[in-house]
PDB file of N, CA and C in Angstrom:
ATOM      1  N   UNK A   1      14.249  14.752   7.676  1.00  0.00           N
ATOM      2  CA  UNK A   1      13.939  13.344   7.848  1.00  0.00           C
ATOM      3  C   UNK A   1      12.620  13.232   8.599  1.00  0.00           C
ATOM      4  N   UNK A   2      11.403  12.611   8.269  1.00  0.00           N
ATOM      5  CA  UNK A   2      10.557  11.886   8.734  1.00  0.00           C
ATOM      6  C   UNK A   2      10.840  11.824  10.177  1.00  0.00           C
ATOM      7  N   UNK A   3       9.991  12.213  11.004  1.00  0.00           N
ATOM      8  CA  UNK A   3       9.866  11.982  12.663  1.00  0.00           C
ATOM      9  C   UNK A   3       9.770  10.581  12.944  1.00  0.00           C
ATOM     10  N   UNK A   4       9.261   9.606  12.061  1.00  0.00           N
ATOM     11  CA  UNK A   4       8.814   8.118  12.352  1.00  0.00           C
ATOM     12  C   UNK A   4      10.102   7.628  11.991  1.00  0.00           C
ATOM     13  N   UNK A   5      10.966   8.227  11.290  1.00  0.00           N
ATOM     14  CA  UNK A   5      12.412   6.995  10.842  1.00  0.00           C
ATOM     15  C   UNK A   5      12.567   7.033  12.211  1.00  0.00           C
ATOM     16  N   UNK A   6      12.952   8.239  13.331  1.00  0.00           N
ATOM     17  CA  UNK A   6      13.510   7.989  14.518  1.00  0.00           C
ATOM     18  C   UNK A   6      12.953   7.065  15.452  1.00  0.00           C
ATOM     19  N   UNK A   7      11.514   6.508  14.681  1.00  0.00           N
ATOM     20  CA  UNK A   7      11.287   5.004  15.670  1.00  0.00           C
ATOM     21  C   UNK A   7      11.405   3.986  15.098  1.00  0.00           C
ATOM     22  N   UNK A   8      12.105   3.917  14.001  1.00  0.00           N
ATOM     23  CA  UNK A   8      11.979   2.452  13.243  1.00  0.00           C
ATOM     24  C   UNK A   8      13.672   1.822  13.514  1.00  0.00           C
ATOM     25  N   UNK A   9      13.232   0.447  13.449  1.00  0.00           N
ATOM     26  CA  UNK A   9      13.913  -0.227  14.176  1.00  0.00           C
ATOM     27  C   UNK A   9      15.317  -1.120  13.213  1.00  0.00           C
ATOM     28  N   UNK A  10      14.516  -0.494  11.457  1.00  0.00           N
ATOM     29  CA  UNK A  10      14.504  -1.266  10.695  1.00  0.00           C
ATOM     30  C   UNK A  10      14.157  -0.822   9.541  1.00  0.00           C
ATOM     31  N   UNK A  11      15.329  -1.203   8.462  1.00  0.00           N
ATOM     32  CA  UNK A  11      15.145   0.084   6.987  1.00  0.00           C
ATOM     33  C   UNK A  11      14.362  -0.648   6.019  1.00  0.00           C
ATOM     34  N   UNK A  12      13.700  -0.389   5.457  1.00  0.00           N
ATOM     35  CA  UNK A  12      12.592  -1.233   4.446  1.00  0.00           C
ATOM     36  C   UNK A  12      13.271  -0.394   3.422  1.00  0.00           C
ATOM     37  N   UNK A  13      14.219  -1.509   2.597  1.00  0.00           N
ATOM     38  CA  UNK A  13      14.686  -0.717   1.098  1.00  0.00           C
ATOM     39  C   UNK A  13      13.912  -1.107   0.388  1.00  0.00           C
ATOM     40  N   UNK A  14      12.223  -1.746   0.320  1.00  0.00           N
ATOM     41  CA  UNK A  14      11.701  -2.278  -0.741  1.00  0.00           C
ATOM     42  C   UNK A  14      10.599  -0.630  -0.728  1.00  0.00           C
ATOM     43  N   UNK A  15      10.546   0.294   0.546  1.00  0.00           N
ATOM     44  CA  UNK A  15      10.289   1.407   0.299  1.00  0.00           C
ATOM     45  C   UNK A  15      11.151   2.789  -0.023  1.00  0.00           C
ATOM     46  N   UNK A  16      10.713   3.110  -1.661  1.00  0.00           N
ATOM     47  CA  UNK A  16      11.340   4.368  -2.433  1.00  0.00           C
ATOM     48  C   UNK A  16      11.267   5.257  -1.142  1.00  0.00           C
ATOM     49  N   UNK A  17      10.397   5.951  -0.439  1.00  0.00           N
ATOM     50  CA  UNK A  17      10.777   7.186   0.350  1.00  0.00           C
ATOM     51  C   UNK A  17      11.634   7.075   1.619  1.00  0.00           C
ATOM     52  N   UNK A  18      11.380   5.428   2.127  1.00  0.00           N
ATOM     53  CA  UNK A  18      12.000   5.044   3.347  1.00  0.00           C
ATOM     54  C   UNK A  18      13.615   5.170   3.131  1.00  0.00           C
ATOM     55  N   UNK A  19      14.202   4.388   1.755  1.00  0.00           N
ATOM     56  CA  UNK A  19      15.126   3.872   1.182  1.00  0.00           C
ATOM     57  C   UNK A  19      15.664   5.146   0.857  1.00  0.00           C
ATOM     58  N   UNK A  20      15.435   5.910   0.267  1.00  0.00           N
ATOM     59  CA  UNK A  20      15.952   7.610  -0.314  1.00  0.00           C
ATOM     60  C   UNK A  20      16.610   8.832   1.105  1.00  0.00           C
ATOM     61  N   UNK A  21      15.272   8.557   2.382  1.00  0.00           N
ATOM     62  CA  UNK A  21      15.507   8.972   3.542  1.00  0.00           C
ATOM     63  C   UNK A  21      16.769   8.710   3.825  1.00  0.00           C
ATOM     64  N   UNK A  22      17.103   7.831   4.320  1.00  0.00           N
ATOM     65  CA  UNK A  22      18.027   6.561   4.672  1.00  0.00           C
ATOM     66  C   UNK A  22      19.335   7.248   4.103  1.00  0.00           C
ATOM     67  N   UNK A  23      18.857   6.674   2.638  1.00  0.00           N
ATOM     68  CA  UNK A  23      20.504   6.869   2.152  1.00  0.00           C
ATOM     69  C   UNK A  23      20.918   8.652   2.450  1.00  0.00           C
ATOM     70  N   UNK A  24      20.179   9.083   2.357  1.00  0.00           N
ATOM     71  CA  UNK A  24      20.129  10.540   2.550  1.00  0.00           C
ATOM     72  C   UNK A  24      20.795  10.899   3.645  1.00  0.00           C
ATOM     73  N   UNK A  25      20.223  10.529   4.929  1.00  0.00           N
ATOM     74  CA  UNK A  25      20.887  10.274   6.592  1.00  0.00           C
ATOM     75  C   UNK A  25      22.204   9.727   6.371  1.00  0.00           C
ATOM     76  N   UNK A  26      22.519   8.591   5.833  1.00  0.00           N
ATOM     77  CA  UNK A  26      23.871   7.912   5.808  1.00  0.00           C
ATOM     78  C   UNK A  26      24.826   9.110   4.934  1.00  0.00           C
ATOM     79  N   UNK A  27      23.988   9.444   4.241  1.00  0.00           N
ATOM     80  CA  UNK A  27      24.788  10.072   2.601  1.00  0.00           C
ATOM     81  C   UNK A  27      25.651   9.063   2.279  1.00  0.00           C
ATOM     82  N   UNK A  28      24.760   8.328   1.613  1.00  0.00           N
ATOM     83  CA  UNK A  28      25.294   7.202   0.598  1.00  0.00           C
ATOM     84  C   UNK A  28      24.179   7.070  -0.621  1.00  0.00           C
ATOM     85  N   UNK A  29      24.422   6.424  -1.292  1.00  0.00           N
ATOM     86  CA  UNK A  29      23.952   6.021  -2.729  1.00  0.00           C
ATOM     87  C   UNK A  29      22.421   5.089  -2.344  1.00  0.00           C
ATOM     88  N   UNK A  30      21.445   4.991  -2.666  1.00  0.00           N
ATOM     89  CA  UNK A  30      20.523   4.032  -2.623  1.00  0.00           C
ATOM     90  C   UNK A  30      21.171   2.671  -2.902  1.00  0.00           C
ATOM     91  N   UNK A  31      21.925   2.404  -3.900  1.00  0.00           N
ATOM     92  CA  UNK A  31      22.504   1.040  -4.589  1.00  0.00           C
ATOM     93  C   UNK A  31      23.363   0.797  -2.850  1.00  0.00           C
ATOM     94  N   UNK A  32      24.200   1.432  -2.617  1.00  0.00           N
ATOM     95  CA  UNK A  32      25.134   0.931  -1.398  1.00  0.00           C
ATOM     96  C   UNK A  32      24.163   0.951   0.079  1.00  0.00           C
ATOM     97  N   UNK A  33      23.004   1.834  -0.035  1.00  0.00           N
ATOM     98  CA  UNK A  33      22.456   1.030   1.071  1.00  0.00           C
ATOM     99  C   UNK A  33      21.624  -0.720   1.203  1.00  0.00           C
ATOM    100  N   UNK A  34      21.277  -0.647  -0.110  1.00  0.00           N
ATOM    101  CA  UNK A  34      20.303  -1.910  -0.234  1.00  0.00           C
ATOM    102  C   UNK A  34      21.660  -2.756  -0.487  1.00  0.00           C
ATOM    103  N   UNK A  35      22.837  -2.731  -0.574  1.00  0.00           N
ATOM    104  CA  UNK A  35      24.163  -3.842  -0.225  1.00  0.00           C
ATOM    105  C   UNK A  35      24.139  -3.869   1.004  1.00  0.00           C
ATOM    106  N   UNK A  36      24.166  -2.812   1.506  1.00  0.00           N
ATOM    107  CA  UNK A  36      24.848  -2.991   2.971  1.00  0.00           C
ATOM    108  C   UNK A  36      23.608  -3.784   3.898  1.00  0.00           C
ATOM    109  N   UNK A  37      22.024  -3.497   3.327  1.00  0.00           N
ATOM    110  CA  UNK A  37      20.991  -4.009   3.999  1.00  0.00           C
ATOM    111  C   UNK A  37      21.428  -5.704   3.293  1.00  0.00           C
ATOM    112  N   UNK A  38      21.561  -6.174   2.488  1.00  0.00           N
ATOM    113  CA  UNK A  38      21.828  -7.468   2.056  1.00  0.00           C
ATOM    114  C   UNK A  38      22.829  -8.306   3.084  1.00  0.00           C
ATOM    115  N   UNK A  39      23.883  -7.731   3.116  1.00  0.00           N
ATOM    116  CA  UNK A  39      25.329  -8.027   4.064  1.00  0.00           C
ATOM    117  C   UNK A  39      24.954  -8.049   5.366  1.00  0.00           C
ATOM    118  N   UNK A  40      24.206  -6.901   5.972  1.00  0.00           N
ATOM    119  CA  UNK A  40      24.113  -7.070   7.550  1.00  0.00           C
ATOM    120  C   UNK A  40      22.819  -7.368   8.291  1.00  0.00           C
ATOM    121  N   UNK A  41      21.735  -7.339   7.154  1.00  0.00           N
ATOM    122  CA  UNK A  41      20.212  -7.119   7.344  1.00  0.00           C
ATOM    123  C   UNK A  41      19.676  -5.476   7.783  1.00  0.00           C
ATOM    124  N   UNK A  42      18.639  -5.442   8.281  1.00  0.00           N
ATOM    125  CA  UNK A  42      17.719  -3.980   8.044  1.00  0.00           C
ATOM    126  C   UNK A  42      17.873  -3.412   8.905  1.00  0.00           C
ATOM    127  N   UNK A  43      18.732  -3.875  10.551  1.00  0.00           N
ATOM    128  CA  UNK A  43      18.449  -3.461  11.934  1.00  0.00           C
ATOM    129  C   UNK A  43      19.468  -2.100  11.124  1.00  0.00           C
ATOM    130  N   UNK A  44      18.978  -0.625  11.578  1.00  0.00           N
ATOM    131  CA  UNK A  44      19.201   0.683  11.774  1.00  0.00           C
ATOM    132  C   UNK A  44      21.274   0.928  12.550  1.00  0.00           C
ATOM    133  N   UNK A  45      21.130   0.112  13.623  1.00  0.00           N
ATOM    134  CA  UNK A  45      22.224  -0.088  14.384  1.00  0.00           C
ATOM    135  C   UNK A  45      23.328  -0.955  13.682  1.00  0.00           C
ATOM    136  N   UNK A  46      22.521  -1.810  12.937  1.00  0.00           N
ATOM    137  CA  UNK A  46      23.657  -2.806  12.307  1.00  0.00           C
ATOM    138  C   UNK A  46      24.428  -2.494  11.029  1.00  0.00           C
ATOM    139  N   UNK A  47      23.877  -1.488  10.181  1.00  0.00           N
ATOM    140  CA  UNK A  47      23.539  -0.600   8.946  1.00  0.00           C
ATOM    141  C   UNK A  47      24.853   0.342   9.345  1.00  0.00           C
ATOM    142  N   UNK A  48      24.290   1.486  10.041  1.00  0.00           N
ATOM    143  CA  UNK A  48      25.028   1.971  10.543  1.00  0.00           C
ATOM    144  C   UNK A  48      26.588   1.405  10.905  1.00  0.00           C
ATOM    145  N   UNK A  49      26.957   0.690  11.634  1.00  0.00           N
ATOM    146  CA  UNK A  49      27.592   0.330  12.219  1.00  0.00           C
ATOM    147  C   UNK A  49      28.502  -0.234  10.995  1.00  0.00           C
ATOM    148  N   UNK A  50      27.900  -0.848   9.950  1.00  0.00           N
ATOM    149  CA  UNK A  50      29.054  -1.783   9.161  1.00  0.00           C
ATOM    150  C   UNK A  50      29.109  -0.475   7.771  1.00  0.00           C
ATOM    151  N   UNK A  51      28.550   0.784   7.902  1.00  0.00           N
ATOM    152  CA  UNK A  51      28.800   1.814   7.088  1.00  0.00           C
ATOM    153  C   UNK A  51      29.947   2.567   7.995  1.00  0.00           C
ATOM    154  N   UNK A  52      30.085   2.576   9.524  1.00  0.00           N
ATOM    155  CA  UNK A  52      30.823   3.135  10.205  1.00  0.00           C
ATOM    156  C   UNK A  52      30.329   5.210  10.553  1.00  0.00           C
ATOM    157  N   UNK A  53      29.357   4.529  11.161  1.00  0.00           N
ATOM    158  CA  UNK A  53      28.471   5.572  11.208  1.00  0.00           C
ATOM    159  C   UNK A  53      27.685   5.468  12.983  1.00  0.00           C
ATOM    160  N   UNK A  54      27.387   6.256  13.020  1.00  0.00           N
ATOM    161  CA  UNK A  54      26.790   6.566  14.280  1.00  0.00           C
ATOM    162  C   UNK A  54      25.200   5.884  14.175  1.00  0.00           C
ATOM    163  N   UNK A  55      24.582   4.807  15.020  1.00  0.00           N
ATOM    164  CA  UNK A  55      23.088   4.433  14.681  1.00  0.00           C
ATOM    165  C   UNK A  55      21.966   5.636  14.533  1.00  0.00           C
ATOM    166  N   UNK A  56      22.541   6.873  15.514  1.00  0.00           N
ATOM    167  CA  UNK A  56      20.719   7.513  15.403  1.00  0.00           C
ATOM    168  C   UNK A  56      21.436   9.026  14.988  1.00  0.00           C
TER     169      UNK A  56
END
């Protein structure tokens, strides 16, 4: 993972490498992260949290 995801505050699924990272970290699907960013918004903590996952 990218050294800079660990400062972002906030998942940009409208970016392919950001969005791929991401789901990658979660290990989830691209399609179920850009839901879960719809449902809770982009905050990292909030993502996490409604995937039932640890934020960092």
């Amino acid at each position: 993972m990218p050294t800079e995801m660990h400062d972002k505050a906030h998942i940009d699924v409208f970016d392919r490498a950001a969005r791929e990272a991401w789901a990658l970290r979660f290990g989830i699907t691209e399609e179920r992260l850009r839901k879960a960013v719809r449902v809770v918004g982009s905050r990292v903590t909030t993502v996490a949290a409604y995937l039932g996952q640890p934020g960092h």
